[in-house]
C-alpha atoms as a PDB file:
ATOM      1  CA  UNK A   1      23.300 -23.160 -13.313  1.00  0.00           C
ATOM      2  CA  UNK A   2      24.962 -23.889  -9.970  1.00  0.00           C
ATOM      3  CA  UNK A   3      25.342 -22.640  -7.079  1.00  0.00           C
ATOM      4  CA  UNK A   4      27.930 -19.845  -6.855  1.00  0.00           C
ATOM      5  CA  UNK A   5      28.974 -19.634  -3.695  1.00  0.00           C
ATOM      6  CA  UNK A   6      28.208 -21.745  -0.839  1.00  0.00           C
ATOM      7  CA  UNK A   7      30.278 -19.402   1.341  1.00  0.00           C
ATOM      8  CA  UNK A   8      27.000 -16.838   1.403  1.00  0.00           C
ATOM      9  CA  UNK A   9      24.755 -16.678   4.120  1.00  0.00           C
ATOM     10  CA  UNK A  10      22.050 -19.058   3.333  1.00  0.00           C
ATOM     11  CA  UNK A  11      19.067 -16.764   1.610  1.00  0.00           C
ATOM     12  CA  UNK A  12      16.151 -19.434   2.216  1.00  0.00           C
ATOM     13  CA  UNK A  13      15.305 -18.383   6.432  1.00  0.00           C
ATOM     14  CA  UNK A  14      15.775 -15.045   5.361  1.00  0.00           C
ATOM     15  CA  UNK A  15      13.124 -14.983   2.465  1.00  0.00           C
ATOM     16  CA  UNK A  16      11.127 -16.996   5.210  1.00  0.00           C
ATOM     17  CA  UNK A  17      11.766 -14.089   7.962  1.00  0.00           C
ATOM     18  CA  UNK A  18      10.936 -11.787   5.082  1.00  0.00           C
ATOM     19  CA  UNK A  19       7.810 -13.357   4.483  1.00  0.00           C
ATOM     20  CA  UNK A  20       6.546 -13.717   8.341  1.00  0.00           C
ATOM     21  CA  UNK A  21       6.745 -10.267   8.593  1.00  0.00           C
ATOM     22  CA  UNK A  22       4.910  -9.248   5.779  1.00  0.00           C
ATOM     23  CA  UNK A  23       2.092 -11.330   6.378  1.00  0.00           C
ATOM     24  CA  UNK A  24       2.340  -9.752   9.929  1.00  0.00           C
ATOM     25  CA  UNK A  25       2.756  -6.391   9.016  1.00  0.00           C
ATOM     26  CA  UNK A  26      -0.501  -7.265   6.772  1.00  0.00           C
ATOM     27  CA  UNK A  27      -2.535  -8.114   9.678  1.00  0.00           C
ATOM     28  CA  UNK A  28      -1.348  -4.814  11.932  1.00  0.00           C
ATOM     29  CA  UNK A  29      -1.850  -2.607   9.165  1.00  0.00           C
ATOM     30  CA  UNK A  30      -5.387  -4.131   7.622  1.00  0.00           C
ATOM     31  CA  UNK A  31      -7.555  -2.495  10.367  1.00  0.00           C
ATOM     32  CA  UNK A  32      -6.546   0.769  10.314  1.00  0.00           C
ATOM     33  CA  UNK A  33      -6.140   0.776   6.743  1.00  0.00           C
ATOM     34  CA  UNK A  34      -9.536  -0.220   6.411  1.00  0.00           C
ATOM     35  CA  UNK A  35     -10.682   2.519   8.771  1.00  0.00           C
ATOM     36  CA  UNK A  36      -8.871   5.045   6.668  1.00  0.00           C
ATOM     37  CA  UNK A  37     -10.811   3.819   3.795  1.00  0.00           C
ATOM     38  CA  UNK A  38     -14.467   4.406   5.686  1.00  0.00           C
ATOM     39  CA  UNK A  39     -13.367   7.403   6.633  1.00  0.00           C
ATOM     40  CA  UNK A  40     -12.386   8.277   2.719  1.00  0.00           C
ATOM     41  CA  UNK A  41     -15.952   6.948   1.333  1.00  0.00           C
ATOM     42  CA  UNK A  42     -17.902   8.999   3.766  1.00  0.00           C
ATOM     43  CA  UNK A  43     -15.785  12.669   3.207  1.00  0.00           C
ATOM     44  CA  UNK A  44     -15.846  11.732  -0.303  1.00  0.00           C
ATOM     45  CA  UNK A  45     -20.103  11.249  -0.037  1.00  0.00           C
ATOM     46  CA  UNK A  46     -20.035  14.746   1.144  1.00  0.00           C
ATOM     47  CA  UNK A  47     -17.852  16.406  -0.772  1.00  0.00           C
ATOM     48  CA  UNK A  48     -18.514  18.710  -3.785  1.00  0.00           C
ATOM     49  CA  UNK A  49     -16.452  16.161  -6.107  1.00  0.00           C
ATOM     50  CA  UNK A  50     -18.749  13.711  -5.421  1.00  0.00           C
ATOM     51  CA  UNK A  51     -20.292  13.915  -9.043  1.00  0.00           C
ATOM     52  CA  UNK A  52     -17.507  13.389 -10.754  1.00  0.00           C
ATOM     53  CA  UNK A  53     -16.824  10.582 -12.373  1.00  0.00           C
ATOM     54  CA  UNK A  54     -13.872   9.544 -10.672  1.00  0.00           C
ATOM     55  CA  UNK A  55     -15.093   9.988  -7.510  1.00  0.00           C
ATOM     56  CA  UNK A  56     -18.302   7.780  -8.165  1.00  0.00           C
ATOM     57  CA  UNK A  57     -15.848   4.814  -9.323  1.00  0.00           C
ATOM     58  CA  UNK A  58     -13.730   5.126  -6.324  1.00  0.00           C
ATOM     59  CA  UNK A  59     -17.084   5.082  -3.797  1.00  0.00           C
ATOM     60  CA  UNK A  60     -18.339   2.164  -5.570  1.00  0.00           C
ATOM     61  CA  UNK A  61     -14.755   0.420  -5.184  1.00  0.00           C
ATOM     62  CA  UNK A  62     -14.721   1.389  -2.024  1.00  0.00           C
ATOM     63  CA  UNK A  63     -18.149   0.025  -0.835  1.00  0.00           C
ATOM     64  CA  UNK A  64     -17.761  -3.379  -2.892  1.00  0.00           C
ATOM     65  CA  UNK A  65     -14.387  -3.866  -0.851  1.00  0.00           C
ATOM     66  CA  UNK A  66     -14.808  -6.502   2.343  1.00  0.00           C
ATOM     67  CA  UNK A  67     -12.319  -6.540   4.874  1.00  0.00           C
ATOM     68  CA  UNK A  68     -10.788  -9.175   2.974  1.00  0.00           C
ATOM     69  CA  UNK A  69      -9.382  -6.765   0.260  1.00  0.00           C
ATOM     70  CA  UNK A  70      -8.166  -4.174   2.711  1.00  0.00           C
ATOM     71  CA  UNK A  71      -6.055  -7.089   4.141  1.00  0.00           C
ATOM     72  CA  UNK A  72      -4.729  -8.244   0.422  1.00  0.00           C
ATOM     73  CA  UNK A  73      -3.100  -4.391   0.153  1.00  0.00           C
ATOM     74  CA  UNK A  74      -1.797  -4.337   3.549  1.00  0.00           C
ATOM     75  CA  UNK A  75       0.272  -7.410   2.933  1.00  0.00           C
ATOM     76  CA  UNK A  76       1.203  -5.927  -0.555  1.00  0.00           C
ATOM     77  CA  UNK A  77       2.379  -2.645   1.301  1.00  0.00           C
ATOM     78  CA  UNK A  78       4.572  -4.555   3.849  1.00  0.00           C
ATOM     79  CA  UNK A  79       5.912  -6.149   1.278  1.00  0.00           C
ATOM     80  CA  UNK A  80       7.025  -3.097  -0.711  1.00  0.00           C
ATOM     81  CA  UNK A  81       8.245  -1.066   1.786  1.00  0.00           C
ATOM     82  CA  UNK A  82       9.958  -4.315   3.265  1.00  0.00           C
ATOM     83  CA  UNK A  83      11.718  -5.424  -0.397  1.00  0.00           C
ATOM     84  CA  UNK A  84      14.526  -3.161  -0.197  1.00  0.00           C
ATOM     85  CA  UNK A  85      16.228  -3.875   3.218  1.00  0.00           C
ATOM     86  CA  UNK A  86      15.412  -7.787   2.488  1.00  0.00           C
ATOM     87  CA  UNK A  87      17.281  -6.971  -1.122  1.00  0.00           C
ATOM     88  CA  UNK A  88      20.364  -5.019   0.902  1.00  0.00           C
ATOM     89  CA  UNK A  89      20.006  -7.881   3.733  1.00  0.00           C
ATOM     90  CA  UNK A  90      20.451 -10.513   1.320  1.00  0.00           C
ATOM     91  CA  UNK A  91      23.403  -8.743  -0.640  1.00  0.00           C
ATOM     92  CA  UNK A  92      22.046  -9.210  -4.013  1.00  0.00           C
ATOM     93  CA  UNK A  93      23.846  -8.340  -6.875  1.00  0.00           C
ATOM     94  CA  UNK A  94      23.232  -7.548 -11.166  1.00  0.00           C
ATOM     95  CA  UNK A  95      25.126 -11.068 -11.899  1.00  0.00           C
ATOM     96  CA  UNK A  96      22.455 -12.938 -10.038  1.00  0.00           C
ATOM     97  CA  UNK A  97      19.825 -12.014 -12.855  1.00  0.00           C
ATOM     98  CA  UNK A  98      19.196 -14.031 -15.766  1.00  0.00           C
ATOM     99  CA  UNK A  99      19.850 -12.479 -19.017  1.00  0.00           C
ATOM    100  CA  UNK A 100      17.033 -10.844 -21.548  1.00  0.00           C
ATOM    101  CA  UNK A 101      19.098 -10.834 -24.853  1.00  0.00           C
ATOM    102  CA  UNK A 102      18.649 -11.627 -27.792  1.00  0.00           C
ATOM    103  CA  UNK A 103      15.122 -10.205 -27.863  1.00  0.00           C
ATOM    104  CA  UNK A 104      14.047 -12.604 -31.193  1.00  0.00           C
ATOM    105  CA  UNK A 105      14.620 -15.614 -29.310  1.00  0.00           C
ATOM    106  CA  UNK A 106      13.118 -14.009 -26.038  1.00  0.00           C
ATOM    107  CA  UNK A 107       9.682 -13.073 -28.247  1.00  0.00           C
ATOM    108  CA  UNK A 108       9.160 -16.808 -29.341  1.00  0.00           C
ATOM    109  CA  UNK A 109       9.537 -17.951 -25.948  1.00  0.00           C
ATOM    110  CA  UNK A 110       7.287 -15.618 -24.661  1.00  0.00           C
ATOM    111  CA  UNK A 111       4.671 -15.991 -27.488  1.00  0.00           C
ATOM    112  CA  UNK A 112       5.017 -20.161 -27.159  1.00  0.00           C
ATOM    113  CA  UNK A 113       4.669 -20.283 -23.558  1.00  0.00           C
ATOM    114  CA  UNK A 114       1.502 -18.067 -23.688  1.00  0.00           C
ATOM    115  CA  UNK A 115      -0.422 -20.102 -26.362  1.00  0.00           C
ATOM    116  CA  UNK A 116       0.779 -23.489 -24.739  1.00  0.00           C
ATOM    117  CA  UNK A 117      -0.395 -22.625 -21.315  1.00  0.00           C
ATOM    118  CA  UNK A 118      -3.533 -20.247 -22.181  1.00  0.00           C
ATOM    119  CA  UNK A 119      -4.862 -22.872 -24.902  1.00  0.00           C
ATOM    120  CA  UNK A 120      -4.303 -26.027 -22.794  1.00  0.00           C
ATOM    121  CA  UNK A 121      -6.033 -24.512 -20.061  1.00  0.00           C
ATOM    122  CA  UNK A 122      -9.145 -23.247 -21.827  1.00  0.00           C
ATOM    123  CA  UNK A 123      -9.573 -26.977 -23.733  1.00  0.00           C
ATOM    124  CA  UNK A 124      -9.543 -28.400 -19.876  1.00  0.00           C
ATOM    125  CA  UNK A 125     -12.451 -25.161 -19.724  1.00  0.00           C
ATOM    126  CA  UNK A 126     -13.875 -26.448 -22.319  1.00  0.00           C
ATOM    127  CA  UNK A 127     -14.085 -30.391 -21.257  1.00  0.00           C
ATOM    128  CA  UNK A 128     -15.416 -28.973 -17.847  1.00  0.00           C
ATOM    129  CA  UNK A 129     -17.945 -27.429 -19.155  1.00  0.00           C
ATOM    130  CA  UNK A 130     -19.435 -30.076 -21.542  1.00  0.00           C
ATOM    131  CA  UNK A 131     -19.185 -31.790 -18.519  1.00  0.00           C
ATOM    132  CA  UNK A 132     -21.674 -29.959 -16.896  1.00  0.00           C
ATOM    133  CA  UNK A 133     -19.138 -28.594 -13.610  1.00  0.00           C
ATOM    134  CA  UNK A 134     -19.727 -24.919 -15.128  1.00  0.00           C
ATOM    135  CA  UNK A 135     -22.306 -23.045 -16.976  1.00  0.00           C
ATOM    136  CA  UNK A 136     -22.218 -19.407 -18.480  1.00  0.00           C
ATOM    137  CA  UNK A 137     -22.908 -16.711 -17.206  1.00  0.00           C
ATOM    138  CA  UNK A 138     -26.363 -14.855 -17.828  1.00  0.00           C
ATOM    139  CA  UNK A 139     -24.353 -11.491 -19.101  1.00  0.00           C
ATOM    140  CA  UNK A 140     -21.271 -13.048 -20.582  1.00  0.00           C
ATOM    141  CA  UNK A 141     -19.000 -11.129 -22.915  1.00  0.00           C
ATOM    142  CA  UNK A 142     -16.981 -12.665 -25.147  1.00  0.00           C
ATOM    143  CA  UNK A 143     -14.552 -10.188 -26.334  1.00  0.00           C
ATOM    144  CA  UNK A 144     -13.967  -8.951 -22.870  1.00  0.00           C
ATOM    145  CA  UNK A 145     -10.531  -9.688 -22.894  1.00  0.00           C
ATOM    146  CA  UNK A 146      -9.186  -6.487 -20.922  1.00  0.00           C
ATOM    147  CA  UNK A 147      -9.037  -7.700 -17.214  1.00  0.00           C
ATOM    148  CA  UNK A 148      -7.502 -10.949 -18.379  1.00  0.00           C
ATOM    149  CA  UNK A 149      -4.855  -9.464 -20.569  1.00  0.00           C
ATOM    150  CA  UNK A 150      -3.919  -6.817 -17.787  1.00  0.00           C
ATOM    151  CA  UNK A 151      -3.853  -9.341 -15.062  1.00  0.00           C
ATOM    152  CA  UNK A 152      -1.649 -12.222 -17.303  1.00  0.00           C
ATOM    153  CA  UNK A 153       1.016  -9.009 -17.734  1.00  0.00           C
ATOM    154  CA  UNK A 154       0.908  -7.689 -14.873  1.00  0.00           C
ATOM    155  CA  UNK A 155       1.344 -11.039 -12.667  1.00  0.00           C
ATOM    156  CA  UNK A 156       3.243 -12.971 -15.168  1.00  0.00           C
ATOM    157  CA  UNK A 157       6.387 -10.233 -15.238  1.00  0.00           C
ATOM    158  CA  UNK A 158       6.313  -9.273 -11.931  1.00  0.00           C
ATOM    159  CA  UNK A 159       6.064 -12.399 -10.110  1.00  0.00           C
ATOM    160  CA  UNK A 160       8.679 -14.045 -12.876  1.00  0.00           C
ATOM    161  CA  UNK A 161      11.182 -11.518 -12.312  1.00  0.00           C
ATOM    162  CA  UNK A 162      11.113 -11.651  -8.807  1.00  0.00           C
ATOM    163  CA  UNK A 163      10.475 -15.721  -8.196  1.00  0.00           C
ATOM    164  CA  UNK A 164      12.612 -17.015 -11.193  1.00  0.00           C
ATOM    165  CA  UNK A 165      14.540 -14.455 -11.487  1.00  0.00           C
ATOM    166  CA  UNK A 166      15.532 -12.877  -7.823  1.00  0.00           C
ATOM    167  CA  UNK A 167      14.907 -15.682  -5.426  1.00  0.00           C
ATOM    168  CA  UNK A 168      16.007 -18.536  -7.206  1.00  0.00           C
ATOM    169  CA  UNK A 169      19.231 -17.019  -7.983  1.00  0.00           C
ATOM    170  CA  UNK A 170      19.632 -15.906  -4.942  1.00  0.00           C
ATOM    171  CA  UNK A 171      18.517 -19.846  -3.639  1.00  0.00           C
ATOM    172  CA  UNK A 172      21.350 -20.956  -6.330  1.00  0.00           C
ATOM    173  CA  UNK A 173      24.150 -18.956  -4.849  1.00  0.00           C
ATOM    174  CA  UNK A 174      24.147 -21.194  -1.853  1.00  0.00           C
ATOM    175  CA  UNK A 175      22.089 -24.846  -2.576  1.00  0.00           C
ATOM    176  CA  UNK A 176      22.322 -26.971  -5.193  1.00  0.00           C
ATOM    177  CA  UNK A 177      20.099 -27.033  -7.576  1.00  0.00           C
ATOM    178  CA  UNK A 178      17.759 -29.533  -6.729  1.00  0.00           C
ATOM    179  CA  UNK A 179      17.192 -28.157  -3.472  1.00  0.00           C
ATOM    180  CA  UNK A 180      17.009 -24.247  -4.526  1.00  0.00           C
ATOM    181  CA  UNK A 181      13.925 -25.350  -7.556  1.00  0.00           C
ATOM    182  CA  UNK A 182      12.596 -27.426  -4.322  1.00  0.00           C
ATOM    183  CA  UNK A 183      12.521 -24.571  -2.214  1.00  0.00           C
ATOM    184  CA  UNK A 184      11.907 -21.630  -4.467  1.00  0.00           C
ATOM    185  CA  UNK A 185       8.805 -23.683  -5.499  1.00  0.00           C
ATOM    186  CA  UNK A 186       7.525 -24.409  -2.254  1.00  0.00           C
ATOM    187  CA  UNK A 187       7.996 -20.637  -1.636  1.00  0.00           C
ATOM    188  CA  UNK A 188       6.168 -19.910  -4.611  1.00  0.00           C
ATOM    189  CA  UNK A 189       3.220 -22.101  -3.960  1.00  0.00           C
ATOM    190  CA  UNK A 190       3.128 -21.182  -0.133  1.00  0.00           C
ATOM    191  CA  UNK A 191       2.764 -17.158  -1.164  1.00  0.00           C
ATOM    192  CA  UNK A 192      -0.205 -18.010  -3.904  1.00  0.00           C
ATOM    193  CA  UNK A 193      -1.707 -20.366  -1.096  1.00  0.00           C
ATOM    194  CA  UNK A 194      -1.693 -17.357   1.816  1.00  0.00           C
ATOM    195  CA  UNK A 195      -5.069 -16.525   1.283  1.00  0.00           C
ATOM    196  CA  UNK A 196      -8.534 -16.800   3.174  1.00  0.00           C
ATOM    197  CA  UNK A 197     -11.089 -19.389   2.046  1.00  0.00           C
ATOM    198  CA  UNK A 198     -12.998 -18.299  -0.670  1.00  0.00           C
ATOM    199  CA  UNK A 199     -16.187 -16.838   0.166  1.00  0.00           C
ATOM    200  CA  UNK A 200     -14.936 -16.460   4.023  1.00  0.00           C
ATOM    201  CA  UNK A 201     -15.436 -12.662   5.163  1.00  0.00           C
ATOM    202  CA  UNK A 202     -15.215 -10.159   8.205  1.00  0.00           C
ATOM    203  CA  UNK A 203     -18.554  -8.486   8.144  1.00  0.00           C
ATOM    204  CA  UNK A 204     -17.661  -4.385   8.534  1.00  0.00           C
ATOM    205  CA  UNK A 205     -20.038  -3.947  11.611  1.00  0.00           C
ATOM    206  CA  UNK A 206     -17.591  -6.603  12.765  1.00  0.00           C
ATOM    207  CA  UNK A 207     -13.884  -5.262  12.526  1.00  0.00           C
ATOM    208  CA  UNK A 208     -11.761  -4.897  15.507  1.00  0.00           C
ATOM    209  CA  UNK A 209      -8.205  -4.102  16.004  1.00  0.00           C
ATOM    210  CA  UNK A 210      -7.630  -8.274  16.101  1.00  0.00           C
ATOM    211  CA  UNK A 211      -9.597  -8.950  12.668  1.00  0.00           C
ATOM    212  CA  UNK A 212      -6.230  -9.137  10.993  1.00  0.00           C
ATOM    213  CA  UNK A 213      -4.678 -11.663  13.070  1.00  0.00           C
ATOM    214  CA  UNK A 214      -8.210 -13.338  12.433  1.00  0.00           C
ATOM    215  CA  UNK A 215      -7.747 -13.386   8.851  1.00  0.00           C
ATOM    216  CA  UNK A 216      -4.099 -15.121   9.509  1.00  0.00           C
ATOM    217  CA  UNK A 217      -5.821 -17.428  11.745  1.00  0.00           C
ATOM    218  CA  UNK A 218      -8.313 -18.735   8.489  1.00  0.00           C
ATOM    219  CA  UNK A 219      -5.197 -18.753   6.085  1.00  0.00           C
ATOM    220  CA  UNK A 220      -3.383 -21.266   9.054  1.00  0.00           C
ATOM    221  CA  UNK A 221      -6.648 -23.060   8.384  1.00  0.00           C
ATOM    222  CA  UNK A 222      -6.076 -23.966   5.111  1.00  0.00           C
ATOM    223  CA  UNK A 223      -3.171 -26.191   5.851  1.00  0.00           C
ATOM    224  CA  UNK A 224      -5.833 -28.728   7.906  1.00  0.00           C
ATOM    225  CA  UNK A 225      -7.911 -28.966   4.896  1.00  0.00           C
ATOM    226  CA  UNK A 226      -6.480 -32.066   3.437  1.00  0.00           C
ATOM    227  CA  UNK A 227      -8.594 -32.103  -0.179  1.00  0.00           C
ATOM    228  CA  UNK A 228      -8.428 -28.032  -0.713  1.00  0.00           C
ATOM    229  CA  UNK A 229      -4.458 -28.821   0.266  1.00  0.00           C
ATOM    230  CA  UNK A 230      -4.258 -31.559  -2.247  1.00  0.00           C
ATOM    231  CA  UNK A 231      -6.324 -29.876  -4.526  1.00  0.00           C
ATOM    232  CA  UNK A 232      -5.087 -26.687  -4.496  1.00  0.00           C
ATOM    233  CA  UNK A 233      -1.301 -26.299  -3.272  1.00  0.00           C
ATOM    234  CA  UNK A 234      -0.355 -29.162  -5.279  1.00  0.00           C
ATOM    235  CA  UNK A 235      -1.634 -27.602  -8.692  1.00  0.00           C
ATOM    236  CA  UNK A 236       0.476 -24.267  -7.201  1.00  0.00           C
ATOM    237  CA  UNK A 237       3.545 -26.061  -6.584  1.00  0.00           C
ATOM    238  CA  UNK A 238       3.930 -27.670  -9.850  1.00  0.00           C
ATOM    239  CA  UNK A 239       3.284 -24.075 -11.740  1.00  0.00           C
ATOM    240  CA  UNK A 240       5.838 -23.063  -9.812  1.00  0.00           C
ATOM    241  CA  UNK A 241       8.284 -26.482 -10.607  1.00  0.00           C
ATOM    242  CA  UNK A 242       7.309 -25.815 -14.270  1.00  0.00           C
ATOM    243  CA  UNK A 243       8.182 -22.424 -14.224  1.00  0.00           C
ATOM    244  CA  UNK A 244      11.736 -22.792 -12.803  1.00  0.00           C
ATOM    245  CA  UNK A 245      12.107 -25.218 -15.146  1.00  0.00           C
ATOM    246  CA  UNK A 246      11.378 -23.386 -18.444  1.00  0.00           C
ATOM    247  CA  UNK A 247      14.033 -20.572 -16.571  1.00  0.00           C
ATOM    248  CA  UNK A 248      16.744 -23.347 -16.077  1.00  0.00           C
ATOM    249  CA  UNK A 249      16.008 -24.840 -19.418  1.00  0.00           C
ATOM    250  CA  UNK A 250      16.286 -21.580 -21.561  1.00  0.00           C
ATOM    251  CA  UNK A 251      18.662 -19.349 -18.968  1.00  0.00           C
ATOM    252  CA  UNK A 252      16.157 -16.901 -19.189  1.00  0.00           C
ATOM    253  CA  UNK A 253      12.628 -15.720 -18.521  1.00  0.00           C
ATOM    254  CA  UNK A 254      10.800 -15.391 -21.398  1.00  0.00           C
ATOM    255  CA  UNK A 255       9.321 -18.846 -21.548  1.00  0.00           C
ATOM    256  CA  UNK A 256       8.615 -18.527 -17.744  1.00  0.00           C
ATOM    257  CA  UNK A 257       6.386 -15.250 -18.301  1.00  0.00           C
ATOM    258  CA  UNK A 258       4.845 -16.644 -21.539  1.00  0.00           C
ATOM    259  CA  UNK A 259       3.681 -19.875 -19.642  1.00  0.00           C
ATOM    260  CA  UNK A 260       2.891 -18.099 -16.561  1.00  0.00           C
ATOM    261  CA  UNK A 261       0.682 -15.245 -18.106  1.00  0.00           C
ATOM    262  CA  UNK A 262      -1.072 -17.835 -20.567  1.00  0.00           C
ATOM    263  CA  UNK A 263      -2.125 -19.723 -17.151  1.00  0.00           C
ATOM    264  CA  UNK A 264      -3.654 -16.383 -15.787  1.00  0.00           C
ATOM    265  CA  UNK A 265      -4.763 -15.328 -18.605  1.00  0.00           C
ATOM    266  CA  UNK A 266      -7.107 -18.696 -19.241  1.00  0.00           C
ATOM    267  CA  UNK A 267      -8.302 -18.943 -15.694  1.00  0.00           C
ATOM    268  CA  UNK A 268      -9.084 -15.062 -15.463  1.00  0.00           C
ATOM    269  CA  UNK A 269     -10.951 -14.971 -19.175  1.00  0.00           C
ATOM    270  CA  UNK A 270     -12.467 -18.660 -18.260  1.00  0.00           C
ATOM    271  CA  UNK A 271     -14.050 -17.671 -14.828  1.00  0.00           C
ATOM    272  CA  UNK A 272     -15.555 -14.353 -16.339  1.00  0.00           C
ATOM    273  CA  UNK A 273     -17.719 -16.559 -18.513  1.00  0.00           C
ATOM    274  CA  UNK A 274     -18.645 -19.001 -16.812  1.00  0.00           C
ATOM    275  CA  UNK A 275     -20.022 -19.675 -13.037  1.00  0.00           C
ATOM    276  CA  UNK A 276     -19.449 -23.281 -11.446  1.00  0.00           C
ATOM    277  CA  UNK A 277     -21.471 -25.809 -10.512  1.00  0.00           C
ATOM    278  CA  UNK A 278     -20.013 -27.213  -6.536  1.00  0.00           C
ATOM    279  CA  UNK A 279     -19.720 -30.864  -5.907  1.00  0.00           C
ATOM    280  CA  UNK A 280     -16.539 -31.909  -8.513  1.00  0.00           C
ATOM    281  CA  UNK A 281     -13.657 -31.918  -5.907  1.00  0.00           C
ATOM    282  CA  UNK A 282     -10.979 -33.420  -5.882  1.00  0.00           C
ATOM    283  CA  UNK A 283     -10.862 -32.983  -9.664  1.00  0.00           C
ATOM    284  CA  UNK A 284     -12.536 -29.953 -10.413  1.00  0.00           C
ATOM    285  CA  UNK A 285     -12.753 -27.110  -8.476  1.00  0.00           C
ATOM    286  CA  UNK A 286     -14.534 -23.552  -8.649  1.00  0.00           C
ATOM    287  CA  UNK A 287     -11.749 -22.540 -11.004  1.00  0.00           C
ATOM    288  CA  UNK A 288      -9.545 -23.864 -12.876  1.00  0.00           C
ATOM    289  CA  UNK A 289      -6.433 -23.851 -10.562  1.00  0.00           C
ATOM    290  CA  UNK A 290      -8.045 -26.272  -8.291  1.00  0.00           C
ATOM    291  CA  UNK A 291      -8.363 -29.548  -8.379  1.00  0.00           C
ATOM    292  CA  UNK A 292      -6.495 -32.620  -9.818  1.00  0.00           C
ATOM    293  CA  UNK A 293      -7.377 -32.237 -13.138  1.00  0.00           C
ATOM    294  CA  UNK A 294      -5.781 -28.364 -13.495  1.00  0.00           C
ATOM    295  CA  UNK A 295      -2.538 -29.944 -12.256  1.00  0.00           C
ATOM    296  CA  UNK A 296      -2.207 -33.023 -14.666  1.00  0.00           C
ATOM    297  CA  UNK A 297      -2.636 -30.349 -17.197  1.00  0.00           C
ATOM    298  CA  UNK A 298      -0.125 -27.969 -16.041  1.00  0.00           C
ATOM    299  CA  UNK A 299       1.982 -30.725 -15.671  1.00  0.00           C
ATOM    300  CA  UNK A 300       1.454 -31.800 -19.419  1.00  0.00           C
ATOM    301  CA  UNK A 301       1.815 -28.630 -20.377  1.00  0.00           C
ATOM    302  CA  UNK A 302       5.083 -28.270 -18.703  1.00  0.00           C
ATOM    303  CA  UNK A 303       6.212 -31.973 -20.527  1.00  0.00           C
ATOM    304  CA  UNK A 304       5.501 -30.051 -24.063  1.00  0.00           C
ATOM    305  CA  UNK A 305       7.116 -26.881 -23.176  1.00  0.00           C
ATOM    306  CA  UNK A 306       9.963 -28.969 -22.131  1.00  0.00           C
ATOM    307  CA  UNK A 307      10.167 -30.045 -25.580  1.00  0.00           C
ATOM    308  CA  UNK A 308       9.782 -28.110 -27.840  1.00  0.00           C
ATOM    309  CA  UNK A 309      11.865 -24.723 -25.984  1.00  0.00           C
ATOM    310  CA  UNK A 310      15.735 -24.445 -26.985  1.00  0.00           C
ATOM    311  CA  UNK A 311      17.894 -25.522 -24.292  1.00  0.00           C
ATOM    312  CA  UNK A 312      20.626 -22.810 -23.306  1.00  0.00           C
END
């Protein structure tokens, strides 16, 4: 595909813009979010529904949730209210979206992607643990396949549809194509990568009305950490270079979503298992998106795919 029109307004500063002020709509919305959901546990503790089972599920959510969490819904409530007047801003269109038909040769896709990605990625499991980086867990479950099945779905449609589908069509109306898979990737990688360190976390006792702008302040972070950087954002952008691949390759989505959930599906089903054993970085990190290992294989993986999915 090419670019349509290189009349348009360029889309790339907008999706930028778009993204800035989500992230800081996040942060001004985290605090008193998380005060509204203090203020929830405690008239729920009182209340006469507090037996129910419902109730006792949502209090135990609701006291296992750090600031941290309260943060992550924030940003993902900016950036729902905020998707429609980017969509309107950015004039987008029905023609910009790749097609779904015929189903048949959607299903394979799909089903091809998924066991590529998912059973690559558990082998490179498997290798890590033999090595000795991870052991399992005291309680594991085997068949507990739930959370990673609704999690590879969930992420792998959404996040196709609106990364492969929306922005790099919308990148393709007005760069070539080199630079719109360049820069949807990097846009891909730099959303997956705006997180806080793992195991970094705002004690409640210590919230303020600025612990949001702290928590952009550790993400910013991030970027100085040259290994975690290497280790991590690199493995991100090539899922993402993979991914708009598969959709430029096939001129549709299915492989995309297949690959996609098969990677979350592995790494969510792999680290319920399994704990991990620290010192392996650069190569092997506390799951397996991180290190340089994770991304050789999603690389490889994207070199089969490559080959063996139709070109359209």
């Amino acid at each position: 595909m090419q670019a349509a029109s290189h009349s348009s307004a360029p889309a790339l500063p907008k999706l930028l813009l778009y993204l800035f002020a989500v992230m800081l709509g996040g942060a001004l919305l985290a605090v008193p979010l998380f005060h509204l959901g203090k203020a929830g546990h405690a008239w729920l503790s009182a209340s006469s529904f507090r037996e129910s089972g419902l109730v006792i599920w949502l209090l135990g959510e609701i006291e296992k949730a750090g600031f941290n969490r309260y943060f992550n819904r924030a940003v993902l409530v900016c950036a729902i209210v905020l998707i429609w007047p980017f969509l309107r801003w950015v004039r987008l269109d029905r023609s910009l979206l790749p097609v779904w038909r015929p189903f048949g040769t959607g299903l394979k896709q799909w089903a091809l992607g998924f066991s590529l990605a998912s059973g690559l990625l558990l082998v490179l499991g498997l290798i890590f643990f033999q090595l000795g980086a991870y052991q399992l867990r005291a309680d594991t479950r085997w068949w507990q396949l739930g959370e990673a099945v609704t999690a590879a779905l969930g992420a792998s449609i959404v996040e196709e549809f609106f990364f492969r589908g929306l922005l790099l069509s919308l990148l393709l109306r007005t760069m070539s194509l080199r630079s719109a898979l360049l820069a949807g990737t990097f846009v891909f990688a730099l959303v997956h990568f705006l997180k806080p360190p793992e195991g970094w976390q705002i004690e409640d006792a210590a919230v303020t009305w600025s612990s949001g702008f702290l928590v952009l302040r550790q993400i910013a972070a991030g970027f100085g950490d040259t290994q975690f950087l290497l280790a991590e954002f690199a493995t991100l952008f090539a899922v993402g270079w993979v991914l708009a691949q598969a959709r430029m390759q096939t001129g549709a989505l299915w492989a995309g979503i297949g690959l996609h959930g098969g990677w979350v599906f592995g790494l969510k089903y792999f680290s319920g298992i399994t704990s991990y054993n620290s010192g392996w970085l650069p190569w092997i990190g506390n799951n397996l998106k991180i290190g340089l290992a994770p991304l050789l294989t999603v690389l490889l993986t994207g070199w089969i795919a490559s080959r063996l999915l139709r070109p359209r």
